[in-house]
PDB file of N, CA and C in Angstrom:
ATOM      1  N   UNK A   1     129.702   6.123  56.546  1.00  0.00           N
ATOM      2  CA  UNK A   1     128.480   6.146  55.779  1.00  0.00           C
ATOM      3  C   UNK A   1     128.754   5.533  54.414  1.00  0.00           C
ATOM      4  N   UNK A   2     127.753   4.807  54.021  1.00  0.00           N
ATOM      5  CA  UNK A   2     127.969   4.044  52.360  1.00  0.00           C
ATOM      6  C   UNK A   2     127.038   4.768  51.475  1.00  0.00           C
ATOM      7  N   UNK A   3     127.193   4.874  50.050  1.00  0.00           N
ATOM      8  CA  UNK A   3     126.390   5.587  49.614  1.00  0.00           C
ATOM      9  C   UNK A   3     126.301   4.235  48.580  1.00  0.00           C
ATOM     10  N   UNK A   4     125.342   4.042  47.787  1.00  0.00           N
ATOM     11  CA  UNK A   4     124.736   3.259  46.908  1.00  0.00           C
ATOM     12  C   UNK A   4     124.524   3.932  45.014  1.00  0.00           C
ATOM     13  N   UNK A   5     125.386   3.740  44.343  1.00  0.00           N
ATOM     14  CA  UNK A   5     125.637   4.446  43.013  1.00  0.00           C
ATOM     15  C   UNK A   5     123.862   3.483  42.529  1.00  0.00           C
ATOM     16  N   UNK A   6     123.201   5.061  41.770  1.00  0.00           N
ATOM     17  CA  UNK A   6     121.843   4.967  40.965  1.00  0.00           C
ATOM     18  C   UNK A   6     122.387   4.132  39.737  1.00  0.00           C
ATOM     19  N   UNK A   7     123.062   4.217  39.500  1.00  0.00           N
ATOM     20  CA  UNK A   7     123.838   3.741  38.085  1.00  0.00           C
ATOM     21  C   UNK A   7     123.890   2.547  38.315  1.00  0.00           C
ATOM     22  N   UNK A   8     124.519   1.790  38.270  1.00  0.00           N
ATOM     23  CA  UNK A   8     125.143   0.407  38.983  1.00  0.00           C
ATOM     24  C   UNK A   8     124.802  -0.206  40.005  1.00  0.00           C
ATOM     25  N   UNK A   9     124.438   0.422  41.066  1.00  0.00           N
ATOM     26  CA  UNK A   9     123.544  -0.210  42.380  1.00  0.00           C
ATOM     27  C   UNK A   9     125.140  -0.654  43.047  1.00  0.00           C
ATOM     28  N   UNK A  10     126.139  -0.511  43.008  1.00  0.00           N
ATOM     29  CA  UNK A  10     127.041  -0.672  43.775  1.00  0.00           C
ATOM     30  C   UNK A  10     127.343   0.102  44.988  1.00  0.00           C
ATOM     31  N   UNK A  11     127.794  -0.545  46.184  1.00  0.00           N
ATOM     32  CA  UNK A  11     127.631  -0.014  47.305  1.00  0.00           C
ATOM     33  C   UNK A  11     129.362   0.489  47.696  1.00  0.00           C
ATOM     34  N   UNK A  12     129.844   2.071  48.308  1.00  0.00           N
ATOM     35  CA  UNK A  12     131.162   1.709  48.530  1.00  0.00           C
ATOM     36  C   UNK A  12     130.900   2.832  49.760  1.00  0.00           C
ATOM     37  N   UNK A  13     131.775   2.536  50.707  1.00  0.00           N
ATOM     38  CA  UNK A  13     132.106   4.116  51.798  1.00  0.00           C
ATOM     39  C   UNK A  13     132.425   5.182  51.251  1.00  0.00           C
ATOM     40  N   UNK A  14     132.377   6.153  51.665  1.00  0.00           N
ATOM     41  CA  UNK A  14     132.648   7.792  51.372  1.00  0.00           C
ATOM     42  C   UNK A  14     133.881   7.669  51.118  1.00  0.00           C
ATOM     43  N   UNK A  15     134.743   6.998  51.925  1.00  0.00           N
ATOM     44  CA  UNK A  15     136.298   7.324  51.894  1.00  0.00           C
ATOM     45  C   UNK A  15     136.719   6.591  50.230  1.00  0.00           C
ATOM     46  N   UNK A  16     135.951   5.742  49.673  1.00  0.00           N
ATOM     47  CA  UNK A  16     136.391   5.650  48.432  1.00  0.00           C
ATOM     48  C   UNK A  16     135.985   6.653  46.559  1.00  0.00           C
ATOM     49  N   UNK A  17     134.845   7.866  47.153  1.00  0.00           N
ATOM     50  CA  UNK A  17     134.467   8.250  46.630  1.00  0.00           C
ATOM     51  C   UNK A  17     135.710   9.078  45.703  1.00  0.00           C
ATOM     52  N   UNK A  18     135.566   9.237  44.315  1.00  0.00           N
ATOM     53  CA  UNK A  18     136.312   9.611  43.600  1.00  0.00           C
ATOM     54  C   UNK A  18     135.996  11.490  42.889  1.00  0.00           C
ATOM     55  N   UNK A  19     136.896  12.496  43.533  1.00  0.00           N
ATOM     56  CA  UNK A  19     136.346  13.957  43.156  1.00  0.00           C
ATOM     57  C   UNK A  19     137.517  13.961  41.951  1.00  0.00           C
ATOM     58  N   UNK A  20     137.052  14.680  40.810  1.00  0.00           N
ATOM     59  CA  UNK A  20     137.794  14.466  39.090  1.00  0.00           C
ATOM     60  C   UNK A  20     137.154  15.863  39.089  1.00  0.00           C
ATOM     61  N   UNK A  21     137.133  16.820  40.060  1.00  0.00           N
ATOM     62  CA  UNK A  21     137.504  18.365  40.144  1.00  0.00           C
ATOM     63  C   UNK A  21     138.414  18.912  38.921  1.00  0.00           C
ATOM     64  N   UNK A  22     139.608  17.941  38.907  1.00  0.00           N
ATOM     65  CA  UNK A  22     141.024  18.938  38.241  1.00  0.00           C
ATOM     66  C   UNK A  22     140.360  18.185  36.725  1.00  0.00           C
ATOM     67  N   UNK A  23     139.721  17.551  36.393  1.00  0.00           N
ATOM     68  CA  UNK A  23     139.037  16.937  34.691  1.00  0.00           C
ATOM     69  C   UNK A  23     137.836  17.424  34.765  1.00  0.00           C
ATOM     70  N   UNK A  24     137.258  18.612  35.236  1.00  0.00           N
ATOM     71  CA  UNK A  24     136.413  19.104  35.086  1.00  0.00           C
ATOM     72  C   UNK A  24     134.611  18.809  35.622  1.00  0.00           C
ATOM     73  N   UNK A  25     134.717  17.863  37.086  1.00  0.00           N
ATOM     74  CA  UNK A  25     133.607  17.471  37.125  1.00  0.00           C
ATOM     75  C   UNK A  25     133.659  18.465  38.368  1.00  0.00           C
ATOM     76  N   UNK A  26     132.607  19.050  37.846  1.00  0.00           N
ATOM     77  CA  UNK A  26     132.816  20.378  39.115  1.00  0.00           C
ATOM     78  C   UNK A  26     131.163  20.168  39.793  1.00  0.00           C
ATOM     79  N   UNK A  27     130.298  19.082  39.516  1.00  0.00           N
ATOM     80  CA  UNK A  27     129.121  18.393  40.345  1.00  0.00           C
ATOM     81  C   UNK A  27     129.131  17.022  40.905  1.00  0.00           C
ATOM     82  N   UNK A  28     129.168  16.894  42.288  1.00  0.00           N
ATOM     83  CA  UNK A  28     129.073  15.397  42.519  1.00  0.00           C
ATOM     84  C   UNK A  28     130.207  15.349  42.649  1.00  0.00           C
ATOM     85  N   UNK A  29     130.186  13.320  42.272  1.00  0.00           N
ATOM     86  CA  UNK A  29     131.779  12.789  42.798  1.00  0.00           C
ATOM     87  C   UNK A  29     131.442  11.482  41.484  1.00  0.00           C
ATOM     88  N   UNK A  30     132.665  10.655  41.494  1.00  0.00           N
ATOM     89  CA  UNK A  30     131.963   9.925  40.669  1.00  0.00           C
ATOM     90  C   UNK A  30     132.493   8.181  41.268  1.00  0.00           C
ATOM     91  N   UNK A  31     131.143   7.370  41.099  1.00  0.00           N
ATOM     92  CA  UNK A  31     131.411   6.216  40.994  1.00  0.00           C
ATOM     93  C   UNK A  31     132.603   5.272  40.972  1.00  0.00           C
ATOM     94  N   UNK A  32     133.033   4.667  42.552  1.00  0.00           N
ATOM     95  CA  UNK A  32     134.499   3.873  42.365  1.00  0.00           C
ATOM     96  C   UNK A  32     134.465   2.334  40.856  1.00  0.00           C
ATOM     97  N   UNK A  33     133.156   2.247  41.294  1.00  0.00           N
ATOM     98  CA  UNK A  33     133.044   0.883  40.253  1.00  0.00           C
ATOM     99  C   UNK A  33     132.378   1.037  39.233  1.00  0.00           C
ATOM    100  N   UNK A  34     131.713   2.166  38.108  1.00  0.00           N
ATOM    101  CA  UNK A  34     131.361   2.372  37.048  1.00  0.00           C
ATOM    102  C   UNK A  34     131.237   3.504  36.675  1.00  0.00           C
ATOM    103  N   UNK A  35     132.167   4.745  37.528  1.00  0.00           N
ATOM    104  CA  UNK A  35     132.753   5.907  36.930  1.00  0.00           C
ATOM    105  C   UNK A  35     131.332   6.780  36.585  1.00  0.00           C
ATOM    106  N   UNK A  36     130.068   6.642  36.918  1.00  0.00           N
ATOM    107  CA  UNK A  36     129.030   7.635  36.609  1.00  0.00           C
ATOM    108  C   UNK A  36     129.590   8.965  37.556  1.00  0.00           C
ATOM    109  N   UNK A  37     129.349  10.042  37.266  1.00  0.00           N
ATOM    110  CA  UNK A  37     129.504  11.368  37.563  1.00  0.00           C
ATOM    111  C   UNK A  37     127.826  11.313  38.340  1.00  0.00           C
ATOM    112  N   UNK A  38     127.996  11.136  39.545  1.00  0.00           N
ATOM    113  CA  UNK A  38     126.075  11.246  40.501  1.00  0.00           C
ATOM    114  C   UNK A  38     126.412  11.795  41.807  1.00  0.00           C
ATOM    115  N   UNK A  39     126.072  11.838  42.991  1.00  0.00           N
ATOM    116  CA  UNK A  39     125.457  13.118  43.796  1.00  0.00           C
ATOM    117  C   UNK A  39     124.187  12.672  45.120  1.00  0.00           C
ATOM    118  N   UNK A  40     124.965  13.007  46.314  1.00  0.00           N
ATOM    119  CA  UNK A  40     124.268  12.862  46.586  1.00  0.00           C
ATOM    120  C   UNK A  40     122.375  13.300  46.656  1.00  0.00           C
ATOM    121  N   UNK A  41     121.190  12.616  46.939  1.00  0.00           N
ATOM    122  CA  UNK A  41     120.037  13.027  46.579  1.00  0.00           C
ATOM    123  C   UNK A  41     119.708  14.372  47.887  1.00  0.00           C
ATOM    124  N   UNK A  42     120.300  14.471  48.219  1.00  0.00           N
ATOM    125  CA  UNK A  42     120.147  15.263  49.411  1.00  0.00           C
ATOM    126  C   UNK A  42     118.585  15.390  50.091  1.00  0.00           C
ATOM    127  N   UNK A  43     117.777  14.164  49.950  1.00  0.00           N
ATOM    128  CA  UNK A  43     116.598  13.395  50.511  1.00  0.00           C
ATOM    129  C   UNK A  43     116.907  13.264  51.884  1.00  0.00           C
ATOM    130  N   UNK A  44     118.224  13.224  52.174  1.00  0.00           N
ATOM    131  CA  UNK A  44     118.505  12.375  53.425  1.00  0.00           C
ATOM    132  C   UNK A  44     117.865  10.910  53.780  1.00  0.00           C
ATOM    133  N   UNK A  45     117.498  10.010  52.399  1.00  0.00           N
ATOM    134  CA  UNK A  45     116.441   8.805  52.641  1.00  0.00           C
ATOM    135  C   UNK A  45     117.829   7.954  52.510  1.00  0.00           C
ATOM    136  N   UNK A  46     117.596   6.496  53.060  1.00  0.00           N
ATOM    137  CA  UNK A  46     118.747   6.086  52.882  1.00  0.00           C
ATOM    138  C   UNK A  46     117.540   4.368  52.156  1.00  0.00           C
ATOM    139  N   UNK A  47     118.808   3.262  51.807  1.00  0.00           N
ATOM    140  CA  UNK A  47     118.183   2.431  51.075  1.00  0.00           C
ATOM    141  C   UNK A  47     116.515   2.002  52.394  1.00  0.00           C
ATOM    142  N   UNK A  48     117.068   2.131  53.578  1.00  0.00           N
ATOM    143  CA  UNK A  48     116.102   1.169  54.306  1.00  0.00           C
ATOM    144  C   UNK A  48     114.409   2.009  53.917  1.00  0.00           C
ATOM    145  N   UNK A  49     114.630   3.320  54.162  1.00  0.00           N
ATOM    146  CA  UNK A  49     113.334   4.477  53.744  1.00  0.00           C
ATOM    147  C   UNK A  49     112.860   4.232  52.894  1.00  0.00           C
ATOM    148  N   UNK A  50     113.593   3.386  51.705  1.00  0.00           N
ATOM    149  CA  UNK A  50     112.671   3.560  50.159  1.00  0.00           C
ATOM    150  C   UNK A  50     112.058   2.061  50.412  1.00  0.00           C
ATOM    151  N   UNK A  51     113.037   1.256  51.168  1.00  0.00           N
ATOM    152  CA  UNK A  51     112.160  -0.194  50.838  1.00  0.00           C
ATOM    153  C   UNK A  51     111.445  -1.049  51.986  1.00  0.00           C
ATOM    154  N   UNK A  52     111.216  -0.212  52.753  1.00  0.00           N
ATOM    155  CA  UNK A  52     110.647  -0.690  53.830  1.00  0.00           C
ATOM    156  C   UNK A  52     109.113  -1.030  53.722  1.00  0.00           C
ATOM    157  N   UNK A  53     108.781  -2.180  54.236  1.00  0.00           N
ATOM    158  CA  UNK A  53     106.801  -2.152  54.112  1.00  0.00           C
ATOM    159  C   UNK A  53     106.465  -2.307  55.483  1.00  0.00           C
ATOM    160  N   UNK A  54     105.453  -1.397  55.208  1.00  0.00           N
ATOM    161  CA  UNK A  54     104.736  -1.240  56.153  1.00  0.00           C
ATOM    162  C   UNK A  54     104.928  -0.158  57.419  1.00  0.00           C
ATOM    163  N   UNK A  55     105.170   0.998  56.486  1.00  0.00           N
ATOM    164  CA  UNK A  55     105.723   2.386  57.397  1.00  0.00           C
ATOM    165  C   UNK A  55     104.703   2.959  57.232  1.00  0.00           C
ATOM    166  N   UNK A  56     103.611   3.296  56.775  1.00  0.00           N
ATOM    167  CA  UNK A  56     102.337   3.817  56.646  1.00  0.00           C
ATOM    168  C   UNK A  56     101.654   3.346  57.997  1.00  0.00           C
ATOM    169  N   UNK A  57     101.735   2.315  57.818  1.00  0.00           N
ATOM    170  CA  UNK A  57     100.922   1.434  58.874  1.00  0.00           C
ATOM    171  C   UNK A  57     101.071   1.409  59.890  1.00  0.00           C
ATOM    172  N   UNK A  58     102.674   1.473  60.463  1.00  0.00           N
ATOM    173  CA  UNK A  58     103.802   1.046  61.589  1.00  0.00           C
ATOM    174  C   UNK A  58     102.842   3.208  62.275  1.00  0.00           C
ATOM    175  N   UNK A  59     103.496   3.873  61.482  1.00  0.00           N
ATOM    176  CA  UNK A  59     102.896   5.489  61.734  1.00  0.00           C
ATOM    177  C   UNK A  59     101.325   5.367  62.138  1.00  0.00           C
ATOM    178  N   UNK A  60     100.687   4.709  61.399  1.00  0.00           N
ATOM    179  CA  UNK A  60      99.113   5.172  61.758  1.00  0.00           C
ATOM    180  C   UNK A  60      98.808   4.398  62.902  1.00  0.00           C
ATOM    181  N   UNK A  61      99.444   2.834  63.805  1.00  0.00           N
ATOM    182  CA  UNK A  61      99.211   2.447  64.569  1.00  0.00           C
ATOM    183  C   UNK A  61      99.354   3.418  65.804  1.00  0.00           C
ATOM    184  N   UNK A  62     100.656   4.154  65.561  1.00  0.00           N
ATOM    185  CA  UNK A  62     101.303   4.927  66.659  1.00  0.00           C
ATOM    186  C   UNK A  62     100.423   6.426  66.827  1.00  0.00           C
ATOM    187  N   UNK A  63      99.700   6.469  65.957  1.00  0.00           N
ATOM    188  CA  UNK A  63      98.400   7.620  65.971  1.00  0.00           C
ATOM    189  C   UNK A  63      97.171   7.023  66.621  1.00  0.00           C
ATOM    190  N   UNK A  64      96.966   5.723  66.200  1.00  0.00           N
ATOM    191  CA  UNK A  64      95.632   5.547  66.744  1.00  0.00           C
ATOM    192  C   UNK A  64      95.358   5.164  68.099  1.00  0.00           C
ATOM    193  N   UNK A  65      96.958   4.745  68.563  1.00  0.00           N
ATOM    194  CA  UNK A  65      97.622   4.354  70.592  1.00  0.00           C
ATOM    195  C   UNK A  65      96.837   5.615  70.872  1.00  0.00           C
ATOM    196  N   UNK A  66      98.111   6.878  70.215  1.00  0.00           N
ATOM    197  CA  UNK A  66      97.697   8.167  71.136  1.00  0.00           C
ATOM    198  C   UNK A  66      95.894   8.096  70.965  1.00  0.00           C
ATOM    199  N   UNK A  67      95.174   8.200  70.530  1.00  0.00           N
ATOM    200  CA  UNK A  67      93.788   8.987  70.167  1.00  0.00           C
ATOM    201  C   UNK A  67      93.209   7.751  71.231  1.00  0.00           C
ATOM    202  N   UNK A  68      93.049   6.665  70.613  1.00  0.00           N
ATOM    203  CA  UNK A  68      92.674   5.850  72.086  1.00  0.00           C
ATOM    204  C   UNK A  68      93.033   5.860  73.353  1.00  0.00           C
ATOM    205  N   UNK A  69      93.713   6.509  73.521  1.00  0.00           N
ATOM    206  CA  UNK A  69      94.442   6.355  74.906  1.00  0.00           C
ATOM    207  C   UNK A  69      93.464   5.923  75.621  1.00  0.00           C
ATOM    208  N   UNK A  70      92.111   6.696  76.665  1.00  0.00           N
ATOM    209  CA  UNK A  70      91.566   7.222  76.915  1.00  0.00           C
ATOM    210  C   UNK A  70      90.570   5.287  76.575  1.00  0.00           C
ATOM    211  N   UNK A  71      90.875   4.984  75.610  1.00  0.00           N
ATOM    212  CA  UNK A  71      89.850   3.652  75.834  1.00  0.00           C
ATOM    213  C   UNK A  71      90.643   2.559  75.682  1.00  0.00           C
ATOM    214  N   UNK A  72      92.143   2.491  75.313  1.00  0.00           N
ATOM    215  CA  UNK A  72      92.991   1.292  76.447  1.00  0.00           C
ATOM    216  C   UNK A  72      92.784   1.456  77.556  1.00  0.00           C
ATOM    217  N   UNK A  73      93.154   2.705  78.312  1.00  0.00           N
ATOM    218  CA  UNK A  73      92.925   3.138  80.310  1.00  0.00           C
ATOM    219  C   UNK A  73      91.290   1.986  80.285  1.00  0.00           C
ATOM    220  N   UNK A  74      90.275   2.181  79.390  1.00  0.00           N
ATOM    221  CA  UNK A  74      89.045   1.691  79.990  1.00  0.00           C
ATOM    222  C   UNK A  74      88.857   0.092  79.553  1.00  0.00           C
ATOM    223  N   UNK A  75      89.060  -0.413  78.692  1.00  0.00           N
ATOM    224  CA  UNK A  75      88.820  -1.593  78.292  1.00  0.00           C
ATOM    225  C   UNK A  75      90.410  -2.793  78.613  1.00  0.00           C
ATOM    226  N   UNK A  76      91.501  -1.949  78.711  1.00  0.00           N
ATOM    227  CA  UNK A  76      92.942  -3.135  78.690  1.00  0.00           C
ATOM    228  C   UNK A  76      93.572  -2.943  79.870  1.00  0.00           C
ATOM    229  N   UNK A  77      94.042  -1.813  80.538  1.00  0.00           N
ATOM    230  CA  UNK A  77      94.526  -1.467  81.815  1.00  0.00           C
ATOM    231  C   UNK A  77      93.594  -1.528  83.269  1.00  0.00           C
ATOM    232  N   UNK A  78      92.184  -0.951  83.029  1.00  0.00           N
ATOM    233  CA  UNK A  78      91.596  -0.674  84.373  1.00  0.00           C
ATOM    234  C   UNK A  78      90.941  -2.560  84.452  1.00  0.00           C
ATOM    235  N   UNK A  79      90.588  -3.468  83.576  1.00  0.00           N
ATOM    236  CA  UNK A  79      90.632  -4.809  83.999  1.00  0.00           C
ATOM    237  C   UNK A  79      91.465  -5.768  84.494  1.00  0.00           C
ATOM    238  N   UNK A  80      92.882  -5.290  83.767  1.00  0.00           N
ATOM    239  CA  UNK A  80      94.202  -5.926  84.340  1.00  0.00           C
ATOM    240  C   UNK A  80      94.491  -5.313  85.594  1.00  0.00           C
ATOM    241  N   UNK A  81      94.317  -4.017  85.835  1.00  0.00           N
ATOM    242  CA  UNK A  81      94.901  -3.775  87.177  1.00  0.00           C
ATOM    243  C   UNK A  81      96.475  -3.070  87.035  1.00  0.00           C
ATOM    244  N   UNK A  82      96.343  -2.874  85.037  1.00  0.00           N
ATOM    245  CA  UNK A  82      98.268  -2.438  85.035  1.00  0.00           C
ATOM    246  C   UNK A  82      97.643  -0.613  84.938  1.00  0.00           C
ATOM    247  N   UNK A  83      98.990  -0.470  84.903  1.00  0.00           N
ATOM    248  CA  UNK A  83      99.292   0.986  84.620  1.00  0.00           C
ATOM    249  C   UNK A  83      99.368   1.204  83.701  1.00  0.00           C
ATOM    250  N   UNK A  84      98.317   2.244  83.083  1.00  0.00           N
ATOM    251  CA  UNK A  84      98.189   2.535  81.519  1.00  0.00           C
ATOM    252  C   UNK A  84      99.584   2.901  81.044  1.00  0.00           C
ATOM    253  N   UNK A  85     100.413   3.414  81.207  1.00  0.00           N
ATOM    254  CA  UNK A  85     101.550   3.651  80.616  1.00  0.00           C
ATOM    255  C   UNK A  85     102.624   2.268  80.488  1.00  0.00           C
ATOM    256  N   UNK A  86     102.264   1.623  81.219  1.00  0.00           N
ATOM    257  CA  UNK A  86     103.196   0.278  81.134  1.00  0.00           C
ATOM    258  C   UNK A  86     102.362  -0.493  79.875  1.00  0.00           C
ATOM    259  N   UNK A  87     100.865  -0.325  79.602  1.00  0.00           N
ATOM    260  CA  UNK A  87     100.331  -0.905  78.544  1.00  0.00           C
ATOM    261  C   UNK A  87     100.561  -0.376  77.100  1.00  0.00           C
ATOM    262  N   UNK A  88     100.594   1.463  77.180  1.00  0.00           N
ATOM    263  CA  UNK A  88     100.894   1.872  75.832  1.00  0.00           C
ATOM    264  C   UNK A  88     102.501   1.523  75.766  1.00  0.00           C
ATOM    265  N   UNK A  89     103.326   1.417  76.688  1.00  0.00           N
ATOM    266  CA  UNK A  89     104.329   1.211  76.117  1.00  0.00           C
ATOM    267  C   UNK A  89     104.819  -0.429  75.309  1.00  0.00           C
ATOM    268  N   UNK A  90     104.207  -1.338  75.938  1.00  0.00           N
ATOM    269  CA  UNK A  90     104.207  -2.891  75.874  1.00  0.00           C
ATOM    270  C   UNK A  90     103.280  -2.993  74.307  1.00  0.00           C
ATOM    271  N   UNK A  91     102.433  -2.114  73.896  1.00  0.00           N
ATOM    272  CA  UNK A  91     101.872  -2.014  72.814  1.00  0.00           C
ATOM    273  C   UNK A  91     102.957  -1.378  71.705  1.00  0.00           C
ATOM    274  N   UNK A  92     103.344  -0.265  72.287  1.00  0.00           N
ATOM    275  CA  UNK A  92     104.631   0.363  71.486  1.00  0.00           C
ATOM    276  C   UNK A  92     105.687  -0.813  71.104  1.00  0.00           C
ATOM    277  N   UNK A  93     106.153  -1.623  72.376  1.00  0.00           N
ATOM    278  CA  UNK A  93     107.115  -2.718  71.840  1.00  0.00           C
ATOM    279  C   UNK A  93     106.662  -3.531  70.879  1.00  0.00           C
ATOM    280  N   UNK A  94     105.464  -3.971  71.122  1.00  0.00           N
ATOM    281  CA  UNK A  94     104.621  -4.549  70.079  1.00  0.00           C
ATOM    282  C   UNK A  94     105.033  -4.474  68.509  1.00  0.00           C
ATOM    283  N   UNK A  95     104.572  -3.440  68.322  1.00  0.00           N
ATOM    284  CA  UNK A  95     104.572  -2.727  67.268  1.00  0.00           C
ATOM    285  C   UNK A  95     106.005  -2.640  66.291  1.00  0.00           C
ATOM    286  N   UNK A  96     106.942  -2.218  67.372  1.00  0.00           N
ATOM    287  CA  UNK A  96     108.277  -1.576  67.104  1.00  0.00           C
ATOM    288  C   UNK A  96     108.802  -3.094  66.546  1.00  0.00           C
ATOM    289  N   UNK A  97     108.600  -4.187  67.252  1.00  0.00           N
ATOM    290  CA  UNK A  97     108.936  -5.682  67.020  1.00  0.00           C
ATOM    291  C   UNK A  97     108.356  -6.140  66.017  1.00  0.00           C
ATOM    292  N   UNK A  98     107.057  -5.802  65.773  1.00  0.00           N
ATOM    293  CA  UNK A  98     106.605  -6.702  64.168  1.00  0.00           C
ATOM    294  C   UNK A  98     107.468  -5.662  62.983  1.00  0.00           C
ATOM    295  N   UNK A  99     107.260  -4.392  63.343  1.00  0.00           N
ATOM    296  CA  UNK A  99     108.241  -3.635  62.220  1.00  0.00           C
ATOM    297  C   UNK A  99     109.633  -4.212  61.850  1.00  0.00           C
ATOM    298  N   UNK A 100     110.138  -4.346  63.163  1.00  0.00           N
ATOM    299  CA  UNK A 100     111.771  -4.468  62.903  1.00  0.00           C
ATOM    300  C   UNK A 100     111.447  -6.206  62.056  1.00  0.00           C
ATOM    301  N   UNK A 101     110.445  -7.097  62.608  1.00  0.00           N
ATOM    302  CA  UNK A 101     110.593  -8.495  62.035  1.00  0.00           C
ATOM    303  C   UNK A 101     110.597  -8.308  60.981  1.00  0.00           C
ATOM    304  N   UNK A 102     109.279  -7.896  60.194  1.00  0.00           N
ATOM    305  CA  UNK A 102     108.900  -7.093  58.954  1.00  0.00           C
ATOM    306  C   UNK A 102     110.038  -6.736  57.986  1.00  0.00           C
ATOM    307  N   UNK A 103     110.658  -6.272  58.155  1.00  0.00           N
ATOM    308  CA  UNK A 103     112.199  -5.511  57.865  1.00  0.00           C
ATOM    309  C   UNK A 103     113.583  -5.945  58.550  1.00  0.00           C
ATOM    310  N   UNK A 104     113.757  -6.913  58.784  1.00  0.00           N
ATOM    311  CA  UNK A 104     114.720  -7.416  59.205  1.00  0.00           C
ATOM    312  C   UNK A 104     115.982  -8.041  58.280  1.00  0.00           C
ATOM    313  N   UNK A 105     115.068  -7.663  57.166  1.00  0.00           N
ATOM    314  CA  UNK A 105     117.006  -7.575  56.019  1.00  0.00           C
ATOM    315  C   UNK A 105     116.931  -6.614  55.211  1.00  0.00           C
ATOM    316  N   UNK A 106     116.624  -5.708  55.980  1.00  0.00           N
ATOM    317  CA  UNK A 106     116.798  -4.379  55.486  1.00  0.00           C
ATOM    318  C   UNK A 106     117.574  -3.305  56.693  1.00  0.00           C
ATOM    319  N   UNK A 107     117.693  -4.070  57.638  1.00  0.00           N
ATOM    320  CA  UNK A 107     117.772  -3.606  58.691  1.00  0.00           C
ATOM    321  C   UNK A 107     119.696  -3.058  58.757  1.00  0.00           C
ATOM    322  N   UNK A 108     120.422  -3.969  58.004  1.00  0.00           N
ATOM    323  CA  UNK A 108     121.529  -3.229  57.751  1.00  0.00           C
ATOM    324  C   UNK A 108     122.319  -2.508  56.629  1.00  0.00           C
ATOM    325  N   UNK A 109     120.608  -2.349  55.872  1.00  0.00           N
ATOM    326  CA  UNK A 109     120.746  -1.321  55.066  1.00  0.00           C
ATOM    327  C   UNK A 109     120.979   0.201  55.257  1.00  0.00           C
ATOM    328  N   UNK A 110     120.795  -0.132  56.759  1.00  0.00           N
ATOM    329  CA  UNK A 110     120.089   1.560  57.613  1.00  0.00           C
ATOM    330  C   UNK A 110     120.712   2.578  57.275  1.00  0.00           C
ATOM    331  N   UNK A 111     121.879   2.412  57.258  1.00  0.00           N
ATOM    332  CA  UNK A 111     122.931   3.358  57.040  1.00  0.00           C
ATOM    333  C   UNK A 111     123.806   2.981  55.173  1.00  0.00           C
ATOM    334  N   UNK A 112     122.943   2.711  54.221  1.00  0.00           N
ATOM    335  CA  UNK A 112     122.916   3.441  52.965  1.00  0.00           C
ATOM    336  C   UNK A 112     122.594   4.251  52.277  1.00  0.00           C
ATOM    337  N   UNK A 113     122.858   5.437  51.476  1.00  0.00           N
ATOM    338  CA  UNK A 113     122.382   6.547  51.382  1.00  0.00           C
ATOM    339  C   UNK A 113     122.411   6.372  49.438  1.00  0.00           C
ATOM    340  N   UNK A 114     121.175   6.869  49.539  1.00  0.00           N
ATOM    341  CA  UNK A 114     120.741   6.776  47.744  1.00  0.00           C
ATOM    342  C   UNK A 114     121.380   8.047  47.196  1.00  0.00           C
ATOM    343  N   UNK A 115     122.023   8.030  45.610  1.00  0.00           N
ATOM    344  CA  UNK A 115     122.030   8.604  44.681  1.00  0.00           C
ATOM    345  C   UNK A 115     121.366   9.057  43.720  1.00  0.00           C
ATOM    346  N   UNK A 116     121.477  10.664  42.829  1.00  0.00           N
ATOM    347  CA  UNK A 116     121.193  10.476  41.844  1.00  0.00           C
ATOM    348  C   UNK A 116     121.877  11.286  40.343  1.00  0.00           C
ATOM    349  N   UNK A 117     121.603  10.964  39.407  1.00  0.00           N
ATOM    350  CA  UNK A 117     122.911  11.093  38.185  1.00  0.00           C
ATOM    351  C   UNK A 117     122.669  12.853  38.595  1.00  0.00           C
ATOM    352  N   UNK A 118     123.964  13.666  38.128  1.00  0.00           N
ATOM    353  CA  UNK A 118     124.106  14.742  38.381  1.00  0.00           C
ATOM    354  C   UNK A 118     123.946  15.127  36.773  1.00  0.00           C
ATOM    355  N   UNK A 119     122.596  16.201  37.439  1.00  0.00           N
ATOM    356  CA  UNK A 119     121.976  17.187  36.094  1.00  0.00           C
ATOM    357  C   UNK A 119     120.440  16.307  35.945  1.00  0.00           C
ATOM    358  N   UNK A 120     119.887  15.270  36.766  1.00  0.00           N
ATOM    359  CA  UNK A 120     118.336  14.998  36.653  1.00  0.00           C
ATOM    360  C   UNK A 120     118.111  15.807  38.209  1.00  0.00           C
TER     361      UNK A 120
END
């Protein structure tokens, strides 16, 4: 896991995180590349959560599948002749594919995890 210093915006793995326990930093850990004393946000959000567009949207599509159901079966499946579940799902890919395009350099951000200074 990488964590991303609020301070500096520098990115490093856990295994380089620095604990200064025995100098008295008895919160957090501190910064390999600009020594801030910060913490994780314990949000569990990582960089991709804060900067992603179009997650409002990507969510309310996947609400309005379910509630229609009931009028894809009548207007998209019972003319084609498919199986409504092969259609909500082909709609689901849909969806899942303009997101990931949407976000596609953010995409190996996934696994960065935000900070913040210890004591805000």
């Amino acid at each position: 896991m990488k964590y991303q210093c609020c301070v500096c915006s520098s990115r490093f793995e856990g295994s380089q995180i620095k604990d200064d326990f025995k100098n008295g930093v008895k919160e957090g850990f501190l910064c390999p590349e600009c020594g801030a004393n910060i913490k994780d946000n314990l949000s569990g959000q990582t960089a991709f959560d804060q900067k992603a567009k179009g997650t409002y949207s990507f969510y309310a599509f996947f609400l309005i599948i379910f509630f229609l159901d009931s009028k894809i079966e009548q207007y998209i499946s019972t003319p084609l002749g498919a199986n409504n579940w092969l259609v909500l799902v082909i709609l689901f890919g849909v969806a899942l594919s303009v997101y990931g395009f949407i976000n596609r350099g953010l995409l190996k951000e996934s696994n960065v995890l935000t900070t913040q200074r210890v004591g805000s």
